[in-house]
Protein backbone atom coordinates (compact mmCIF):
# COMPACT_ATOMS: atom_id res chain seq x y z
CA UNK A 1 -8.50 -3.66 -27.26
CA UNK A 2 -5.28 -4.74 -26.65
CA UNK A 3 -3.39 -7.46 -28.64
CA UNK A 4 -3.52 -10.87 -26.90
CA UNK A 5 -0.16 -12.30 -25.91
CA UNK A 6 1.03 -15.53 -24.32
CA UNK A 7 3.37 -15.30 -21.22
CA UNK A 8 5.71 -17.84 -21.31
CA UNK A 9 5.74 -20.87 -18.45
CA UNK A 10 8.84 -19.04 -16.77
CA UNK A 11 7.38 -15.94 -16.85
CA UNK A 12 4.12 -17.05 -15.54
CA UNK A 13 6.08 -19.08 -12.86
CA UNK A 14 7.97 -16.11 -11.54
CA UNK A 15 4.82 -14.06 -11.30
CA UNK A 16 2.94 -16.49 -9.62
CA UNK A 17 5.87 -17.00 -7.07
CA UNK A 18 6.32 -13.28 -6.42
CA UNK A 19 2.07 -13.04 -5.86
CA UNK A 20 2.52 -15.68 -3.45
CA UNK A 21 5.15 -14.19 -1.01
CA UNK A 22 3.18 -11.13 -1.56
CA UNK A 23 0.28 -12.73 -0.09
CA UNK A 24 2.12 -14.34 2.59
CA UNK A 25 3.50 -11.33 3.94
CA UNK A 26 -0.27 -10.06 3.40
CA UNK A 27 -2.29 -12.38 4.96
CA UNK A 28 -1.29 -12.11 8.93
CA UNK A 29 -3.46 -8.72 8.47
CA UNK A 30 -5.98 -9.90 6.19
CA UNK A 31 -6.69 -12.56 8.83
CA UNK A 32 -5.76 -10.65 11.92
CA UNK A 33 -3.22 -13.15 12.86
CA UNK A 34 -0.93 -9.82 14.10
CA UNK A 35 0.61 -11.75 16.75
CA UNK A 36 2.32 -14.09 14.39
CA UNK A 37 4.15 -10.65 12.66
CA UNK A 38 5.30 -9.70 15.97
CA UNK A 39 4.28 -11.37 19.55
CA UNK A 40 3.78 -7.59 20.90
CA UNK A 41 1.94 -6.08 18.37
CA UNK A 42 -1.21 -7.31 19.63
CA UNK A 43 -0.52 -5.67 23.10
CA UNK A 44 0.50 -2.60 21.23
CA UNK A 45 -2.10 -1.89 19.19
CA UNK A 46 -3.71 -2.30 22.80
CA UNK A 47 -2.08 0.16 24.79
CA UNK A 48 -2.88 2.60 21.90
CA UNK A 49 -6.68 2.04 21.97
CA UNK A 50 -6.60 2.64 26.32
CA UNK A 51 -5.13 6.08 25.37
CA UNK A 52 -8.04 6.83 23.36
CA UNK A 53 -6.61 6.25 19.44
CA UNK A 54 -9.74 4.80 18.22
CA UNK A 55 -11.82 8.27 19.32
CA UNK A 56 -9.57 10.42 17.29
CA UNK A 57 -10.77 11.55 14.02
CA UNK A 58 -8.05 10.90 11.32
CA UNK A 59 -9.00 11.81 7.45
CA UNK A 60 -11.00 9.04 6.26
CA UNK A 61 -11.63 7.21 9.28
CA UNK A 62 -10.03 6.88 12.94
CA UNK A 63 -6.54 7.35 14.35
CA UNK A 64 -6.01 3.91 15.29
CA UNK A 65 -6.83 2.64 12.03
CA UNK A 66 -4.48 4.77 10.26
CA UNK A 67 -1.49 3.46 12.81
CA UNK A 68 -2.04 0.42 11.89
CA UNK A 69 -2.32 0.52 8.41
CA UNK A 70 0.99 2.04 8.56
CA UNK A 71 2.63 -0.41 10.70
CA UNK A 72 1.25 -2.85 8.07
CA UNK A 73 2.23 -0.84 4.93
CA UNK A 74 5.74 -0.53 5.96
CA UNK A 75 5.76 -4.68 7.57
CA UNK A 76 4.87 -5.82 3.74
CA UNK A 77 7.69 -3.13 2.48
CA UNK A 78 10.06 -4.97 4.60
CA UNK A 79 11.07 -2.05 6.50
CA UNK A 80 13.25 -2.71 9.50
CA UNK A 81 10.95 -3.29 13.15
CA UNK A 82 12.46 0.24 14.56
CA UNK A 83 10.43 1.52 11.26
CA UNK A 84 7.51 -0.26 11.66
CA UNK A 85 7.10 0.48 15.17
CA UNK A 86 7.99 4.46 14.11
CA UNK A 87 4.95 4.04 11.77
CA UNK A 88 2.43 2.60 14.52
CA UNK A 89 3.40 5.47 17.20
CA UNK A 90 4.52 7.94 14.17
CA UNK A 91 2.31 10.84 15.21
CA UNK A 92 2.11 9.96 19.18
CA UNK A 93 3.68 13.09 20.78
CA UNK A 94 1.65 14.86 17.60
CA UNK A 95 3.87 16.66 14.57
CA UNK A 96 3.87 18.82 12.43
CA UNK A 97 0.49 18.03 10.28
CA UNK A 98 -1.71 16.86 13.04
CA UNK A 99 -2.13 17.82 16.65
CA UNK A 100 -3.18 14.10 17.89
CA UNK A 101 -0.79 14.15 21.15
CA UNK A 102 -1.96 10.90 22.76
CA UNK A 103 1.36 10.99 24.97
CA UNK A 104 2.83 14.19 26.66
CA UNK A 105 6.62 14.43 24.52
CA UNK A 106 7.35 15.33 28.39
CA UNK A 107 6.32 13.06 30.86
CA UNK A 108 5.63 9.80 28.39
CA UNK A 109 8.56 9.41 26.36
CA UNK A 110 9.65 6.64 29.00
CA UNK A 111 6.48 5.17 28.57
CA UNK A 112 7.08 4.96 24.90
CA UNK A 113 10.53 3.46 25.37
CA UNK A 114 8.95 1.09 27.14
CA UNK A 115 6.56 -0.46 24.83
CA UNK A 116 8.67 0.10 21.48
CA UNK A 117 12.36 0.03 22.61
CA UNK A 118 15.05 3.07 22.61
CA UNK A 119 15.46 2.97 18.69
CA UNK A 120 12.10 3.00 17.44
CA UNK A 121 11.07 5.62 19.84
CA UNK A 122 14.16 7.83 18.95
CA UNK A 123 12.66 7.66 15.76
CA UNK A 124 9.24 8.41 16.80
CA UNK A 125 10.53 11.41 18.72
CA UNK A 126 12.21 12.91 16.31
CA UNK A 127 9.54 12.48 13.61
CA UNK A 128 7.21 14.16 15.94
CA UNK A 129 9.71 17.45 15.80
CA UNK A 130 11.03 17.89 13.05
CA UNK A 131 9.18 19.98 10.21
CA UNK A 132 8.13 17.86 7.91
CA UNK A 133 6.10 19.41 5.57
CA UNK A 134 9.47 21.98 4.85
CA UNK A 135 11.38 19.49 5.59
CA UNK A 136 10.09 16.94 2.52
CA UNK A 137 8.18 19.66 0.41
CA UNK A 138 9.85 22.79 0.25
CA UNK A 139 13.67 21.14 1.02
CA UNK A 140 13.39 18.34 -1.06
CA UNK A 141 10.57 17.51 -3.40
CA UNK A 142 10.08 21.32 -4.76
CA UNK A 143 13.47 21.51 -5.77
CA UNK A 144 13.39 18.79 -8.68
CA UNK A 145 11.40 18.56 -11.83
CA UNK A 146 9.49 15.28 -12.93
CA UNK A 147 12.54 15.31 -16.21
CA UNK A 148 14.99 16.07 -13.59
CA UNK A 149 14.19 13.11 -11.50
CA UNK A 150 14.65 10.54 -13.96
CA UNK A 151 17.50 11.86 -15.22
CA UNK A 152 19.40 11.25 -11.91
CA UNK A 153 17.40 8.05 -11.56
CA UNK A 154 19.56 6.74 -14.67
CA UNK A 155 22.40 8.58 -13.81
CA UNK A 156 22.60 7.10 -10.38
CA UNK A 157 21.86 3.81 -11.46
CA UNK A 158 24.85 3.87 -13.99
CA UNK A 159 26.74 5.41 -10.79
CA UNK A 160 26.26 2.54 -8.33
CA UNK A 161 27.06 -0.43 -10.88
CA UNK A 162 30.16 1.47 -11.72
CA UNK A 163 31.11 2.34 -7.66
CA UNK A 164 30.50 -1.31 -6.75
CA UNK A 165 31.85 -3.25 -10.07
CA UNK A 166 34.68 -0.78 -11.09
CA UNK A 167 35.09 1.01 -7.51
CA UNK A 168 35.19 4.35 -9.97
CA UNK A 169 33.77 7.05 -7.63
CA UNK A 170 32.69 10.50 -8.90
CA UNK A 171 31.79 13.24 -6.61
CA UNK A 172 31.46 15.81 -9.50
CA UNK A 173 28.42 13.80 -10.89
CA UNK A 174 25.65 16.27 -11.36
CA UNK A 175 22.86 14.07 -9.74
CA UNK A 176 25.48 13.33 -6.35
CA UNK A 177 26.24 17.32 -6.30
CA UNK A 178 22.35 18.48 -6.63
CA UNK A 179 22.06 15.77 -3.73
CA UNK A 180 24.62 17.15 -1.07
CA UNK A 181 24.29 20.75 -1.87
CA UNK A 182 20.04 19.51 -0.49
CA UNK A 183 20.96 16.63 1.57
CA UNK A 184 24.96 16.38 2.88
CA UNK A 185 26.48 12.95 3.74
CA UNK A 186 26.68 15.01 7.69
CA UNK A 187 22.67 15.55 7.63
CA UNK A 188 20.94 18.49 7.59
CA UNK A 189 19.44 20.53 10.33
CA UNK A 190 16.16 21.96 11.16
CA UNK A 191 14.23 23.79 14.09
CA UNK A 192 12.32 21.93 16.08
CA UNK A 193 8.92 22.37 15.54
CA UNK A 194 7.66 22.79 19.48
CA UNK A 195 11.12 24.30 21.09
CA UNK A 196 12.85 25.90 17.94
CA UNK A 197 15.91 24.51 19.14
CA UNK A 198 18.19 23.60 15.98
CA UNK A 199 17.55 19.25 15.50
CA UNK A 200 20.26 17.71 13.28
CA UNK A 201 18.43 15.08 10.84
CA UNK A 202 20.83 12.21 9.74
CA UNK A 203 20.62 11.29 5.64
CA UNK A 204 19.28 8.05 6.33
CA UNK A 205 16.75 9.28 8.80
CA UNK A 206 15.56 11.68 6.16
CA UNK A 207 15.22 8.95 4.09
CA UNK A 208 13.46 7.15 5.76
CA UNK A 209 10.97 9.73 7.03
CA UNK A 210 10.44 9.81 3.64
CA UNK A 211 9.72 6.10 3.28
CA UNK A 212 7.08 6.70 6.20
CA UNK A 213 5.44 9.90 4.35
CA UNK A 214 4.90 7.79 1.18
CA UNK A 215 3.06 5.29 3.43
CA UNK A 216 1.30 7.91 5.58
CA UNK A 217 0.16 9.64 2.47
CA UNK A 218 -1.24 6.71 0.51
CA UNK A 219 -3.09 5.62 3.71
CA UNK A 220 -4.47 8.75 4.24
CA UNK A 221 -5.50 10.67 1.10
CA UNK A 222 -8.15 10.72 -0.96
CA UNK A 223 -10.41 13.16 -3.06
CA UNK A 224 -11.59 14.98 -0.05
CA UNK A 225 -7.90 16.92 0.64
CA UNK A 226 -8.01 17.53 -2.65
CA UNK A 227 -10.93 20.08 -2.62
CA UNK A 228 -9.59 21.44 0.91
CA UNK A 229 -6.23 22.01 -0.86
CA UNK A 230 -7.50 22.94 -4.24
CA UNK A 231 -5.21 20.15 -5.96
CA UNK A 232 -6.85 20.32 -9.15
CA UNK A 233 -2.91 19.95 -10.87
CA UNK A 234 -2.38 16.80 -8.95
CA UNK A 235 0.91 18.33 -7.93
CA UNK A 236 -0.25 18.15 -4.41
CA UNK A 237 1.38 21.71 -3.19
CA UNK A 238 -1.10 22.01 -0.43
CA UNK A 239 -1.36 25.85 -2.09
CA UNK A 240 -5.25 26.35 -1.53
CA UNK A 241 -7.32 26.91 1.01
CA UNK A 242 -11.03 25.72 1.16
CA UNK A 243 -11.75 25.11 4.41
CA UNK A 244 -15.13 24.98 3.62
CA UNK A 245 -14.78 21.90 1.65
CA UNK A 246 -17.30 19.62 3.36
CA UNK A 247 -15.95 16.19 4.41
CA UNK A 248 -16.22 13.33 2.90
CA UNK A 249 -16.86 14.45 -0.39
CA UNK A 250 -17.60 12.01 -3.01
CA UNK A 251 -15.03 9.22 -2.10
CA UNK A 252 -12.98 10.05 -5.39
CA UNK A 253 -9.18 8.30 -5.41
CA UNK A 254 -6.91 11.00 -4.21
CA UNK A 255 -4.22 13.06 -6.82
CA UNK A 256 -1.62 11.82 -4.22
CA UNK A 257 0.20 9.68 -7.04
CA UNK A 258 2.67 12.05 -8.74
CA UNK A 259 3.72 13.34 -5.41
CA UNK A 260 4.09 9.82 -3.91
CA UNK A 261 6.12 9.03 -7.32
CA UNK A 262 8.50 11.69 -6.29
CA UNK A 263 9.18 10.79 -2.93
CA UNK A 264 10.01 7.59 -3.86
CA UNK A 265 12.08 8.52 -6.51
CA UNK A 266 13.97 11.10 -4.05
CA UNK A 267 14.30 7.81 -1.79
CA UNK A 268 15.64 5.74 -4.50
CA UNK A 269 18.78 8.73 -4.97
CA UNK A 270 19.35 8.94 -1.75
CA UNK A 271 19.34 5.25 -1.19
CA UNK A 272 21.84 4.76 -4.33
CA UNK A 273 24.10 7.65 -2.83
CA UNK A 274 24.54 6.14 0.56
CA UNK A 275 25.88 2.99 -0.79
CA UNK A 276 27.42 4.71 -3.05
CA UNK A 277 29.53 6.60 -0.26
CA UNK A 278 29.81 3.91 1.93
CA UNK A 279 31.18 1.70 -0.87
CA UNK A 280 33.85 4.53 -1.33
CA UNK A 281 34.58 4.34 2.06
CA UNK A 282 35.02 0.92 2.39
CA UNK A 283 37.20 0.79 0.07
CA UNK A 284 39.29 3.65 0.99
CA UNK A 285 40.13 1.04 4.50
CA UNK A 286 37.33 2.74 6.76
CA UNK A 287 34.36 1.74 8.95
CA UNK A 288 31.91 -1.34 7.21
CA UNK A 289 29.10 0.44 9.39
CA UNK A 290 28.89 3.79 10.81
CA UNK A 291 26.38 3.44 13.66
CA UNK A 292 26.75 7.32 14.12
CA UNK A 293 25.08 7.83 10.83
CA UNK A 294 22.42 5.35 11.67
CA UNK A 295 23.93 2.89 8.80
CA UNK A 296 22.48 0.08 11.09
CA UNK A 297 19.04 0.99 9.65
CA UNK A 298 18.88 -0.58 6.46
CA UNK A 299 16.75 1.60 3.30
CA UNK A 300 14.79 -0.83 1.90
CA UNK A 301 12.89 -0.02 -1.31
CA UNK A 302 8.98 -0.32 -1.59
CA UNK A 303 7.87 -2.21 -4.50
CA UNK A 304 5.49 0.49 -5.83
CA UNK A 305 6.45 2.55 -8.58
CA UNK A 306 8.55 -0.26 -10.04
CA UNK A 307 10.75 -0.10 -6.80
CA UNK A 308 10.70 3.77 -6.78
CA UNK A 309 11.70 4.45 -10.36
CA UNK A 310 8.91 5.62 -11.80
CA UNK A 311 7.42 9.09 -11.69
CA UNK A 312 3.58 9.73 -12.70
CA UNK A 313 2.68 12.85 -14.85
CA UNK A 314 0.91 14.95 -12.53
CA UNK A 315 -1.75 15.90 -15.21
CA UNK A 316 -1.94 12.54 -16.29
CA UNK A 317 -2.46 11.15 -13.14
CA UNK A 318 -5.82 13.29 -13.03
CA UNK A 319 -6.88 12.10 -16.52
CA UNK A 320 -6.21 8.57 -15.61
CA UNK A 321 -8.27 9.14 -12.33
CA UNK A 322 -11.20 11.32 -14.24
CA UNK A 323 -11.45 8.01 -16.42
CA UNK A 324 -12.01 5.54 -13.84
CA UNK A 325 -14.26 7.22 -11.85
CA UNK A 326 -16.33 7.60 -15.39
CA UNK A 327 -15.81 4.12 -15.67
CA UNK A 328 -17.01 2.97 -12.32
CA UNK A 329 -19.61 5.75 -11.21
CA UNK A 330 -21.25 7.10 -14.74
CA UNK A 331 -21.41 4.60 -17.04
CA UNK A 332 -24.45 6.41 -18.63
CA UNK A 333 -22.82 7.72 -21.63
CA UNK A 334 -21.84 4.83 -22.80
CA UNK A 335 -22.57 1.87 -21.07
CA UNK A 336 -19.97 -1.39 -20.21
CA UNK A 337 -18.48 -1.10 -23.67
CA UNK A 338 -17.50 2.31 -23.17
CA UNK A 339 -16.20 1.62 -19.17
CA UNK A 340 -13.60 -1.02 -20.97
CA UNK A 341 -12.08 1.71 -22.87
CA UNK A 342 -11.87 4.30 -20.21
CA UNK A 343 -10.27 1.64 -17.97
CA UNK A 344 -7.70 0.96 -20.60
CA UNK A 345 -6.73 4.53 -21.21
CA UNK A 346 -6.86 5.03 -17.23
CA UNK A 347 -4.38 2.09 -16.86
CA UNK A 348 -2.15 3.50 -19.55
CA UNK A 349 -1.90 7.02 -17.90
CA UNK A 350 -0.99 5.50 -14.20
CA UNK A 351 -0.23 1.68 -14.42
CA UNK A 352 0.77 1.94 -10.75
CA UNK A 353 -2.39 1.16 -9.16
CA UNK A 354 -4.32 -1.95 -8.51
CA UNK A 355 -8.36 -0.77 -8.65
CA UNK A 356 -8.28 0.05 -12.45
CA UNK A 357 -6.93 -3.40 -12.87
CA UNK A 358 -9.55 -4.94 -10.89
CA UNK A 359 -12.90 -3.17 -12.38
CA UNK A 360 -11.45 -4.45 -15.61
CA UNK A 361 -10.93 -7.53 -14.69
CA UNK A 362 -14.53 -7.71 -13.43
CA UNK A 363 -15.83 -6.21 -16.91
CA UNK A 364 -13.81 -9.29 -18.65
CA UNK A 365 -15.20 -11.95 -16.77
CA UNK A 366 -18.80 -10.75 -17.59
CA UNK A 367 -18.05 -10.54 -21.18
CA UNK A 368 -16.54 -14.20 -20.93
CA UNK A 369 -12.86 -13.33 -21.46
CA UNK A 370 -11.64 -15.40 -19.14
CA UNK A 371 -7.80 -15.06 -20.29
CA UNK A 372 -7.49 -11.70 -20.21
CA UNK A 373 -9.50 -11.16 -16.69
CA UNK A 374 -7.28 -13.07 -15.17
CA UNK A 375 -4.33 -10.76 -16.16
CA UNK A 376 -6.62 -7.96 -15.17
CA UNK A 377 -7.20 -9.70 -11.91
CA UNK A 378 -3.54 -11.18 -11.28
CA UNK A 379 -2.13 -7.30 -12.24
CA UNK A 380 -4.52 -5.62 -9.71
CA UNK A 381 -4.02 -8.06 -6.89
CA UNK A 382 -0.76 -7.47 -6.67
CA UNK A 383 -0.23 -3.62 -6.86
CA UNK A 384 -3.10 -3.65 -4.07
CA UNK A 385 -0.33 -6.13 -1.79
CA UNK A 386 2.34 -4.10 -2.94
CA UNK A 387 0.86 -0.97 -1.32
CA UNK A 388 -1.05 -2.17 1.59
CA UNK A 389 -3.77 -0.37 1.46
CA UNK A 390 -6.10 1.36 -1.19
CA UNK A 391 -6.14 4.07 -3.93
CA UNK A 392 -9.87 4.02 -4.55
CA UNK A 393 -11.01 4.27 -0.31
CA UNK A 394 -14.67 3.50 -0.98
CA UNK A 395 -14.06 0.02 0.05
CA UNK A 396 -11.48 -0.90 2.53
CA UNK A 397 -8.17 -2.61 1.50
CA UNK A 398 -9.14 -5.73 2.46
CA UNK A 399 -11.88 -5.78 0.85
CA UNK A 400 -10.69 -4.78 -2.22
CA UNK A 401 -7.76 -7.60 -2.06
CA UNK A 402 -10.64 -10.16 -1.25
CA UNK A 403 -12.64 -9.39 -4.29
CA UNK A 404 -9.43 -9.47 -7.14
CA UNK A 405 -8.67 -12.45 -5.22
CA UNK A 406 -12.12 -14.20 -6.15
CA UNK A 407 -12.03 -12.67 -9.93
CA UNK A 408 -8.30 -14.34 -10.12
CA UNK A 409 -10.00 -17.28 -8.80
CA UNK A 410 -13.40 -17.55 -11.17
CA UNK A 411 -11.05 -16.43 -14.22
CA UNK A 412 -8.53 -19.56 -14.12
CA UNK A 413 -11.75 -21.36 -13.34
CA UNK A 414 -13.16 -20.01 -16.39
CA UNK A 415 -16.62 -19.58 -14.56
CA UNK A 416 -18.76 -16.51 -13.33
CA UNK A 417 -22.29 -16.39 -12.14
CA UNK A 418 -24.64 -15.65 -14.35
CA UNK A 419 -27.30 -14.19 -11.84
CA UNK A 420 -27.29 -11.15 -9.15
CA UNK A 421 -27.73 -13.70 -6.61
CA UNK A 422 -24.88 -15.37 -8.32
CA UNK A 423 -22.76 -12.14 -7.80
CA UNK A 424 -23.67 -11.47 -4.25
CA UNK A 425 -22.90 -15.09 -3.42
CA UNK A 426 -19.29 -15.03 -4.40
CA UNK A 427 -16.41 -16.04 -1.48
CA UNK A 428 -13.12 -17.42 -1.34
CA UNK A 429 -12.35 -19.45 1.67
CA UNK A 430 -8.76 -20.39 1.87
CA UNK A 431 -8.33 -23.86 3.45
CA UNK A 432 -5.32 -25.17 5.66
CA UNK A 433 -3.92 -26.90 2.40
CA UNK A 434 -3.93 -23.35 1.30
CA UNK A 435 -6.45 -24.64 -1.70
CA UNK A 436 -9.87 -22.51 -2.24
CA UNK A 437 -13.54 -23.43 -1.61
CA UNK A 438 -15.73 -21.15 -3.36
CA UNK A 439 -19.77 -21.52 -2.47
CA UNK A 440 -21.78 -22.86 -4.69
CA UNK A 441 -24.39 -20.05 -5.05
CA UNK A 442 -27.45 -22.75 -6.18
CA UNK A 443 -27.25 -23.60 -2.26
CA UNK A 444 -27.81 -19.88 -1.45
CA UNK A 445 -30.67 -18.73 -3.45
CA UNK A 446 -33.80 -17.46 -2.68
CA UNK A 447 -36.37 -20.31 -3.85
CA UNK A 448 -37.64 -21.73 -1.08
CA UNK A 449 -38.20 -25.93 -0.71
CA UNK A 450 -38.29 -28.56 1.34
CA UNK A 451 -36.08 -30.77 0.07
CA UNK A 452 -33.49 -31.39 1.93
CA UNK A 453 -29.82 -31.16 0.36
CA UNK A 454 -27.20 -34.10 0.82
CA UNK A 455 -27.87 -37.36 3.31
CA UNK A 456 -26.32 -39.01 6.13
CA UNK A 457 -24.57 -36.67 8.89
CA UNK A 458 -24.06 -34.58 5.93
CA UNK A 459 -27.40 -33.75 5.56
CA UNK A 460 -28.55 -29.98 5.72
CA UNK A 461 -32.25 -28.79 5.43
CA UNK A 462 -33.00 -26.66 2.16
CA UNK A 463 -35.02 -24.60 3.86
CA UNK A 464 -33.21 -23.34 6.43
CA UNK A 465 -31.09 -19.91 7.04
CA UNK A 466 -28.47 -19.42 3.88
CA UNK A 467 -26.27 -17.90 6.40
CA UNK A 468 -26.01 -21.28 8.56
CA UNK A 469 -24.34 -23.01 5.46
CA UNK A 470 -21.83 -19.62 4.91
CA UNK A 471 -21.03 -20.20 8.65
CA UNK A 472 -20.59 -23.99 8.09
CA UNK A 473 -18.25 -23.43 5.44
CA UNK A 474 -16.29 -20.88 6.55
CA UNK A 475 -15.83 -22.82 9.95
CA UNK A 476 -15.58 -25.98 8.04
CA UNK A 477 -11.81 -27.24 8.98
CA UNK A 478 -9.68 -30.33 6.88
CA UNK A 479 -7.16 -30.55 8.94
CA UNK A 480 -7.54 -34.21 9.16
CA UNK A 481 -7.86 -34.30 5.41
CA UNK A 482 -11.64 -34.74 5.09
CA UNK A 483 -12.89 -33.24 1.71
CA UNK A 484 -15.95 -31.09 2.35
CA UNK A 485 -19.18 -32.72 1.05
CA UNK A 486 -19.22 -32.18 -2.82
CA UNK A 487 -22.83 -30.42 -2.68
CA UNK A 488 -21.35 -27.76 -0.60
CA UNK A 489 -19.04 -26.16 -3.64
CA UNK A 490 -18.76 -26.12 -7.14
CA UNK A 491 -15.54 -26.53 -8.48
């Protein structure tokens, strides 16, 4: 067990502050409020059903749904709209992993235009051509080593401080020369996937693909493409070939992580290079913005990974997963006690995910360790926000967000239910005065009486359908600053 440790009010504050705005860019699609993110997306997401994107199979569930859990991973990254609406059309003319052409590349790129504007469907166009599986893989990831990568990840970090505080610029740095002997300032071209015509890719675009693979990726895979690909490493090399694997397997995370580690990382050099040759520029008298080398679209950096600094051991990345799957689906051989130490060790290997976090969390508040749940809880809550959707795909992302969201909740409360009916009575209900109403699960059991509960207008018949009170509640509305009647909830 781990030593227990006080975080100080500042701390705390700063943690709690940084959960919040997570949330809030969260909760438009945990509510399906997706006209408040953007006034079209609604109409979008629309025109992409009427061409038939909710038929199409897509790894773990349908085509649609994996558009717009990309649109929404890259939204809470803060990725610029053009971005965002690359990610929700990203595979529309079909590309170079799937063959999921829902408009012709000839006849329908106007169309396209149409809906998302000239930049984001420049964008889609070219994602659609270019090879990316070379282009990413064989170009770009295969060429470092895990040691290499941080390496240049310190080196380039030293190397932008000192461009923009000292303006000392060296080209002759080994990370900046590994970069543009892959990767020039002028782009790098590639044959186009459908004509074989030669496609120049801009940096920044190639960073940014990037960006969208890391998303794409997380969304997508899960244990299942790792028996079709044989990625018993977790290096993810797509090397094997069982095409007999039958789908869905058994719902085991994905060995995605390493792989998703290094992309980021790759993202965070190339990132740190650009304004490190811009800055150069600048300062040299030349252009603040070169539109030619799409310096309009801004590189933000996704918060997993520690904001792309981090890279996972590959092997330990299948240990840590190996351990919470033991944890969660076997606990046989050695019961709860046993699950809290394979969580532990699982966290330890790959901190970077929320699930382990959660489960723990969960184990905690059974055990009555209220203090230490809630750090669980608070931990995995906010690496699931930070990624947008889920490592462990049994459950949906939302659903997995809702549930550390009530253990967060029942651990500062220092309560948990003490009953199965107690557990499977559990809610959070977030209120307009953005406080929480959590059932009282008394009201919902199964005893039967006829006493009725409450008087007045408030009055509500104890025998009548639990359901009608969920309904009540969850419908119930203060926005004239009426409190709820108290026998509805426990505090």
């Amino acid at each position: 067990m781990p030593p227990s440790f006080t975080v100080s009010p500042c701390l705390d504050s700063e943690k709690n502050s940084y959960l919040q705005t997570l949330l809030a860019s969260a909760r438009p699609f945990l509510r399906g409020e997706l006209e408040s993110v953007d006034k079209n997306l609604p109409s979008l997401i629309s025109v992409l059903r009427s061409v038939g994107a909710g038929e199409c199979w897509h790894k773990h569930g349908s085509f649609l749904d994996h558009l717009v859990d990309i649109y929404r991973i890259l939204k809470i990254w803060k990725a610029p709209d053009s971005v965002c609406l690359c990610g929700l059309f990203h595979s529309a003319y079909s590309n170079s992993y799937v063959n999921l052409a829902i408009f012709d590349p000839n006849t329908g790129r106007d169309v396209v235009r149409n809906h998302v504007g000239e930049a984001a469907e420049r964008l889609i166009h070219l994602f659609c051509i270019v090879p990316r599986q070379p282009l990413i893989h064989d170009d770009l990831l295969f060429k470092y080593s895990d040691l290499e990568l941080l390496e240049h990840l310190k080196a380039s970090e030293l190397s932008l401080r000192n461009a923009e505080e000292k303006g000392s610029f060296n080209g002759e740095e080994s990370w900046r020369k590994k970069l543009a002997s892959l990767l020039p300032a002028s782009g790098i071209t590639v044959k186009n996937i459908k004509s074989g015509e030669d496609v120049l890719v801009p940096r920044r675009i190639v960073a940014v693909f990037l960006l969208m693979t890391m998303a794409d990726f997380s969304d997508q895979l899960f244990g299942f493409q790792d028996l079709l690909f044989e990625n018993m490493d977790g290096r993810l090399e797509f090397s094997g070939n069982n095409f007999g694997a039958l789908w869905p397997g058994d719902g085991k995370p994905g060995l995605w992580v390493n792989s998703i580690s290094r992309m980021g990382a790759i993202y965070s050099l190339i990132a740190r290079e650009e304004e490190v040759f811009i800055e150069e520029r600048k300062r040299a008298g030349g252009l603040e913005v070169d539109k030619e080398r799409d310096e309009d679209i801004e590189l933000v950096m996704a918060p997993v990974f520690e904001n792309c600094t981090k890279v996972v051991d590959a092997g330990g990345q299948v240990e840590a997963r190996d351990m919470y799957w033991e944890a969660v689906y076997d606990t046989s051989k050695g019961g709860l006690e046993r699950a809290e130490e394979l969580l532990l060790s699982s966290i330890e290997k790959n901190p970077f995910v929320g699930e382990p976090h959660v489960v723990l969390g969960q184990f905690y508040m059974t055990k009555g360790r209220f203090e230490e749940a809630e750090r669980e809880a608070e931990k995995g809550v906010t690496l699931l926000l930070e990624w947008g959707s889920p490592w462990d795909k049994r459950m949906s992302w939302e659903g997995w967000v809702a549930w550390a969201r009530v253990l967060l909740m029942k651990a500062r409360e220092k309560s948990w239910p003490q009953t199965s009916w107690g557990i499977l009575n559990l809610g959070l209900v977030s209120v307009r005065n953005g406080s929480s109403l959590s059932l009282d699960p008394s009201l919902l059991s199964p005893h039967s009486t006829t006493d009725d509960i409450g008087d007045g207008p408030n009055r509500l018949p104890r025998n009548g359908c639990p359901w009608d009170l969920i309904i009540a509640l969850l419908c119930y509305d203060d926005l004239n600053g009426m409190e709820p009647p108290a026998f509805w909830l426990r505090s």
